[in-house]
Protein backbone atom coordinates (compact mmCIF):
# COMPACT_ATOMS: atom_id res chain seq x y z
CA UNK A 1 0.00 0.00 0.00
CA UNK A 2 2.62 2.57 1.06
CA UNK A 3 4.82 2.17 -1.94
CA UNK A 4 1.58 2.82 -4.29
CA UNK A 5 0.82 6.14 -2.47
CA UNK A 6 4.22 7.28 -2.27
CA UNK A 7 4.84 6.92 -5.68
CA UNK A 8 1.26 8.21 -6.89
CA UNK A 9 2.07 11.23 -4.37
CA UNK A 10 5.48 11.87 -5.77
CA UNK A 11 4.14 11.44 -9.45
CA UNK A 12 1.44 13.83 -8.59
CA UNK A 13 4.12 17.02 -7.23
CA UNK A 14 5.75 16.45 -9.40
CA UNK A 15 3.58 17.12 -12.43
CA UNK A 16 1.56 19.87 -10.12
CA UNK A 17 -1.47 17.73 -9.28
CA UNK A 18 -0.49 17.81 -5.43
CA UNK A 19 -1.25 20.84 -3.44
CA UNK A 20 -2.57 19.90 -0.15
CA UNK A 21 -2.44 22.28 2.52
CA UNK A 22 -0.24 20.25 5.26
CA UNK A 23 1.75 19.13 2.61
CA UNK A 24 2.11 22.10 0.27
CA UNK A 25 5.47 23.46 1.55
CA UNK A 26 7.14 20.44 1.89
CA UNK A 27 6.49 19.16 -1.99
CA UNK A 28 6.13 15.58 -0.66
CA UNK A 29 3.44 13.19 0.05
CA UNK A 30 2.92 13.52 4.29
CA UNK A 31 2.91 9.93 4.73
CA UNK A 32 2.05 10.27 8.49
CA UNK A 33 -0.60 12.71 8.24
CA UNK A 34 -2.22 10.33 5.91
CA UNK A 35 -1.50 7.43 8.46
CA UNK A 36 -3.34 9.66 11.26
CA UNK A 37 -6.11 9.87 9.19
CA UNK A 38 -6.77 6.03 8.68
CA UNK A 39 -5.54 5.85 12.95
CA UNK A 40 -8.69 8.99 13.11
CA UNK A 41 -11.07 7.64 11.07
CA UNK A 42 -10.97 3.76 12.39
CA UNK A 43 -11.13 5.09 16.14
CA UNK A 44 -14.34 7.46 15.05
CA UNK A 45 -16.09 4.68 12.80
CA UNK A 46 -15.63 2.01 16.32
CA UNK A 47 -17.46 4.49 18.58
CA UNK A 48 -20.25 4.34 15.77
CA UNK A 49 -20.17 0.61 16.05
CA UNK A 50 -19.80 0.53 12.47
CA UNK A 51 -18.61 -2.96 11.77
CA UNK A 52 -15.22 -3.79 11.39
CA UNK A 53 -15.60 -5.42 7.56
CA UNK A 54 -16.59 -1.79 6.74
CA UNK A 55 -13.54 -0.03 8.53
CA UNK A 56 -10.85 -2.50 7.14
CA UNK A 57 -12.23 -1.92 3.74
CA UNK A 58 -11.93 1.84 3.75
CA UNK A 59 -8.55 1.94 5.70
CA UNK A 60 -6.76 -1.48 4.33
CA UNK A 61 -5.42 -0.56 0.90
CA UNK A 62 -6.78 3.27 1.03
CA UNK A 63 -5.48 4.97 -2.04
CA UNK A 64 -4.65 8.47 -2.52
CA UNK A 65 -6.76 9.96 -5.55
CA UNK A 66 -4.79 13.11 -7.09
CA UNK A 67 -7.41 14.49 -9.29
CA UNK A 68 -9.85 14.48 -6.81
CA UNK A 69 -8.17 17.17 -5.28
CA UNK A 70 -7.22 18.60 -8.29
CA UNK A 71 -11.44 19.28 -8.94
CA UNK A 72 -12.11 20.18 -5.47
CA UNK A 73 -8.87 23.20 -5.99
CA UNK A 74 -10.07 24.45 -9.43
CA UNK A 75 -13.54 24.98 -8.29
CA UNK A 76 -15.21 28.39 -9.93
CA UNK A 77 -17.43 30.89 -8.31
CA UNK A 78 -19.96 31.30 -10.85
CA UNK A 79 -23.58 33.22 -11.19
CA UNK A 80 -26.35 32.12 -14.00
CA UNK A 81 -29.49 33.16 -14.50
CA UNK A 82 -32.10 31.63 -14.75
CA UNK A 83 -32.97 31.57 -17.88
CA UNK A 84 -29.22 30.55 -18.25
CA UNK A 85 -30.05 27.96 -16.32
CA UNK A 86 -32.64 26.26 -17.62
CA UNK A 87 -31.02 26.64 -21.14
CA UNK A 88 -27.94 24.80 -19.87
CA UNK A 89 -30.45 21.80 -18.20
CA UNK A 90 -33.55 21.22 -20.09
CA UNK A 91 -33.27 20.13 -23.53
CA UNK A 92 -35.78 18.21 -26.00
CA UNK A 93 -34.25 15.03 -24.76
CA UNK A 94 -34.29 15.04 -21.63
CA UNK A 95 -37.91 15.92 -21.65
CA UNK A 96 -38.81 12.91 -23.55
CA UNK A 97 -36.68 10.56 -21.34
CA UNK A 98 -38.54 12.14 -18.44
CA UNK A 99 -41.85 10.82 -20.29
CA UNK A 100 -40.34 7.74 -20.73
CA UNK A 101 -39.54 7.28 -17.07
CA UNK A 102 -43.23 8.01 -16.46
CA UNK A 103 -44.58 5.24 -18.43
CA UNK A 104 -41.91 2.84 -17.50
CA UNK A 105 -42.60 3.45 -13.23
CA UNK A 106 -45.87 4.28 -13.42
CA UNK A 107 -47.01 2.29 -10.24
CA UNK A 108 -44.35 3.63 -8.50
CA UNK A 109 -44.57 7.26 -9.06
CA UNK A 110 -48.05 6.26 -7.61
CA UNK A 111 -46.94 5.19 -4.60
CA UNK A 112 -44.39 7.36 -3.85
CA UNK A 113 -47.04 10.35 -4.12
CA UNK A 114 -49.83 8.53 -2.25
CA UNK A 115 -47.22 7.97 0.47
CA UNK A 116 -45.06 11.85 0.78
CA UNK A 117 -47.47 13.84 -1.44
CA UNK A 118 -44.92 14.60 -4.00
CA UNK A 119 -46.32 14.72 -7.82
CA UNK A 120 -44.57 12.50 -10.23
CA UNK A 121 -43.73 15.03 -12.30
CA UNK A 122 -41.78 16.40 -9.41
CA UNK A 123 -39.63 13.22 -9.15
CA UNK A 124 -39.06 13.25 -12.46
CA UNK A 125 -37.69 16.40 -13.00
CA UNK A 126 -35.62 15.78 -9.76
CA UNK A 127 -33.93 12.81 -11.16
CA UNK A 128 -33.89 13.93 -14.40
CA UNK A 129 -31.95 17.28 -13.32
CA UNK A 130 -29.48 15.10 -10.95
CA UNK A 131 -28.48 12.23 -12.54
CA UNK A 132 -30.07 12.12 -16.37
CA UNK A 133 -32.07 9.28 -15.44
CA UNK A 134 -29.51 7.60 -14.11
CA UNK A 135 -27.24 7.76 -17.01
CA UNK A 136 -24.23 10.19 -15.57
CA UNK A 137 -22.31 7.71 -14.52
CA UNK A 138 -20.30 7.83 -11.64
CA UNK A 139 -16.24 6.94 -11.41
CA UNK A 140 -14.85 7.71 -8.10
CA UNK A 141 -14.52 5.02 -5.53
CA UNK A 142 -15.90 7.42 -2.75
CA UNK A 143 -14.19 5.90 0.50
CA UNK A 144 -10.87 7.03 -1.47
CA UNK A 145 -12.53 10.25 -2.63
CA UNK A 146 -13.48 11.35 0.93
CA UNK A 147 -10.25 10.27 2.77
CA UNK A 148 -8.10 12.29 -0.43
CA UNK A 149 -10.16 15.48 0.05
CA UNK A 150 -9.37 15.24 4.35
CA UNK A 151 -6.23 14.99 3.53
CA UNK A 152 -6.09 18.19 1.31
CA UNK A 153 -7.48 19.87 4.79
CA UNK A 154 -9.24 22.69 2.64
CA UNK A 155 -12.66 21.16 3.71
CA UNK A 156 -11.69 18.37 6.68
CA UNK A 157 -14.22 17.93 8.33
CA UNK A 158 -16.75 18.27 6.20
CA UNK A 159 -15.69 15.45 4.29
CA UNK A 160 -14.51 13.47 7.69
CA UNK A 161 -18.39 13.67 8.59
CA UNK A 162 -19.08 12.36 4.69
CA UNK A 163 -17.07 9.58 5.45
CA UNK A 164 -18.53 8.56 8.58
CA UNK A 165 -21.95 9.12 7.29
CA UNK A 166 -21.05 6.79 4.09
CA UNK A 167 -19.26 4.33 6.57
CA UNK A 168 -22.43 3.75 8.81
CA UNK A 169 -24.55 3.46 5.47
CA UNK A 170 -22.90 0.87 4.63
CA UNK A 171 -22.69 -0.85 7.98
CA UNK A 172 -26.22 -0.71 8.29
CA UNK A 173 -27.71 -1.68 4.97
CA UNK A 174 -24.73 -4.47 4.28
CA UNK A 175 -23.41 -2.90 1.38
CA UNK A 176 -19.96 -3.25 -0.08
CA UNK A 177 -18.22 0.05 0.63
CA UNK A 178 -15.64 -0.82 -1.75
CA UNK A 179 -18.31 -0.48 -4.67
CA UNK A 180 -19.99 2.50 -3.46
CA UNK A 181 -19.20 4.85 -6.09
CA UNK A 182 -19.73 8.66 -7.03
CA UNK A 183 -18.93 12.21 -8.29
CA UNK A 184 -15.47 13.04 -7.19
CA UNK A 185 -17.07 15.20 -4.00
CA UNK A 186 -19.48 12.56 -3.10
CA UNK A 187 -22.70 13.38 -4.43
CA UNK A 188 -24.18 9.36 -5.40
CA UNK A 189 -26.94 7.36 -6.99
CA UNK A 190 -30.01 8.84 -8.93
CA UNK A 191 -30.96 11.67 -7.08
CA UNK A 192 -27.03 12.56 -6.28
CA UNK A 193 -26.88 12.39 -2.49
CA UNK A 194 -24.58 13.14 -0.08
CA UNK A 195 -23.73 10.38 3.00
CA UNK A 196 -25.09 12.55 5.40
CA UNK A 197 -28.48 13.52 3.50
CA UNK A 198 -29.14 9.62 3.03
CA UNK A 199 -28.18 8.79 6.50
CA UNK A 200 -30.75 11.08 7.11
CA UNK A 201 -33.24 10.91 4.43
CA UNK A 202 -32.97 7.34 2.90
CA UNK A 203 -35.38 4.96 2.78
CA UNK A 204 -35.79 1.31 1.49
CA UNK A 205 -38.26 1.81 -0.67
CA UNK A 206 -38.36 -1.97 -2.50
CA UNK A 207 -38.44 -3.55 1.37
CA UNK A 208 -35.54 -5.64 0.71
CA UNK A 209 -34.29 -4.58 4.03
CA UNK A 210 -31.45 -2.14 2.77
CA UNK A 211 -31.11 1.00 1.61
CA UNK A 212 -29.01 0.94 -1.66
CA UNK A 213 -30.19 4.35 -3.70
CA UNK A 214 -27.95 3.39 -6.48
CA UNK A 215 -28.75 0.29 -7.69
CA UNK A 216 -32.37 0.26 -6.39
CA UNK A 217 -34.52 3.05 -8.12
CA UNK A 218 -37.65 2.13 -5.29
CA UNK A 219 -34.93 3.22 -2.79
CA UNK A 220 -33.58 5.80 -4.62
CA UNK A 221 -37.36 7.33 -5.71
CA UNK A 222 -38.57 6.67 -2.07
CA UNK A 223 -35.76 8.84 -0.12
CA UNK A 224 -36.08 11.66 -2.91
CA UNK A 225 -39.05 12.03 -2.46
CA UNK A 226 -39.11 11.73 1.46
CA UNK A 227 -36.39 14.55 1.52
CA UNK A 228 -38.26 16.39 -0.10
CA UNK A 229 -40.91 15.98 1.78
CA UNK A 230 -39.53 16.52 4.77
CA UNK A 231 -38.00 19.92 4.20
CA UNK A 232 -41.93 21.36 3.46
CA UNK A 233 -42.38 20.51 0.19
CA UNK A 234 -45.71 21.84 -0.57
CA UNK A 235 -47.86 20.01 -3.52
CA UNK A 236 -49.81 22.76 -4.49
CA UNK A 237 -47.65 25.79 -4.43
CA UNK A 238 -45.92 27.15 -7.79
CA UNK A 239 -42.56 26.47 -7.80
CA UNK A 240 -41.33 29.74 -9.23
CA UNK A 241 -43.39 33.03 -9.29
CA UNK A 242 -42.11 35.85 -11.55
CA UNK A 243 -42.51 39.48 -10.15
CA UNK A 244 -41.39 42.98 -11.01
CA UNK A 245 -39.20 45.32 -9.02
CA UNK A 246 -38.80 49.13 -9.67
CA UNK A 247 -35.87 49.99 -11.75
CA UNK A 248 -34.44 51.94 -8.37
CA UNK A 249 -34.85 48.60 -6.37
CA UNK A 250 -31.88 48.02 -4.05
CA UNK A 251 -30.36 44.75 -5.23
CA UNK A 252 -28.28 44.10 -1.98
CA UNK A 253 -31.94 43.26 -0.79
CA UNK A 254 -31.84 39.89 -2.94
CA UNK A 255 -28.80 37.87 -0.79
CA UNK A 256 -31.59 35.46 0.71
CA UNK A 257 -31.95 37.21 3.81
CA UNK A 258 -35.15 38.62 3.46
């Protein structure tokens, strides 16, 4: 294991892939810190009782995953409108694979509204927005992902809490963590969510007993549409509502906190 990362960490300074904070002076691959890590993140995941299969699996063989931090460093600060937006998101296609998704799940789309009051269009457009129907596929091993992106240190324990949260998934719905994968900050499955919003929000919605939101669309329908639910989604409210301000409004009025 050690002679994989140290090589992967020296390839990566030395072609200017490697910037992590603790390391960044240094120009070398902190084998320690990373050691502390796996030491940190076992010790956490035991007072979880998260079972031990699922800690070996994350720490035994952990590999350090360059162009994860790479994305998470050349992130942009940008601002679209909306009409931007929805030009960038909703094409012809998309549309027409969202009515294909309505014909093919019917009897689920049922359900799921009779049960959190969330129209099927609603669902649709949800998974169609996240995940294309399921057809963005997803490449990063996300146990690596998460433990590359603590080491970085930019956003620690965010991604610490990540881990955990994907950890205890696992643990709890007997799912291999090794094959859990995802978008190279952790978003996963249909709908695109985070380890701690399924922890939260996931629900086994095919009553095999586990919650597996990527390879179970029930599941994955179920807890999108129970998040939603949950944060006050109301059925009968417009989504949008267009209004006009005076050309002297004060903009600094529109930063959400009114």
């Amino acid at each position: 294991m050690y002679k994989y990362i140290r090589f992967v960490a020296t390839f990566s300074v030395f072609i200017g892939l490697l910037t992590p904070a603790n390391s960044a002076e240094r120009g070398v691959f902190d084998l320690e810190r990373w050691d502390n890590i796996l030491i940190n993140i076992s010790d956490a995941a035991k007072q979880k009782n998260i079972k031990q299969t699922v800690i070996n699996d994350v720490v035994k063989d952990s590999v350090f995953i360059p162009n994860v931090v790479k994305a998470d460093q050349r992130q942009l600060e940008f601002t679209l409108t909306l009409d931007e937006y929805l030009h960038r998101t909703i094409n012809d296609n998309r549309i027409a694979t969202g009515k294909k998704m309505f014909s093919v799940y019917p009897t689920l789309l049922s359900k799921v509204n009779k049960k959190y009051n969330i129209p099927s269009n609603v669902i649709l457009a949800f998974w169609g927005m996240e995940s294309n129907y399921g057809k963005v596929k997803s490449v990063y091993q996300l146990s690596n992902s998460f433990l590359s992106l603590i080491y970085e240190g930019r956003r620690e324990k965010f991604f610490t809490n990540q881990l955990l949260a994907l950890m205890e998934t696992a643990s709890k719905n007997n799912l291999k963590i090794k094959n859990i994968h995802g978008s190279w900050a952790g978003a996963m499955g249909h709908f695109q969510f985070i380890p701690t919003t399924l922890l939260q929000y996931g629900v086994d919605g095919n009553n095999d007993g586990r919650i597996d939101i990527i390879n179970s669309i029930g599941d994955a329908m179920y807890s999108a549409a129970n998040y939603l639910n949950k944060l006050g989604w109301q059925a009968n409210e417009p989504i949008t509502k267009q209004v006009l301000v005076p050309y002297n409004f004060d903009r600094n009025l529109l930063n959400g906190d009114i």
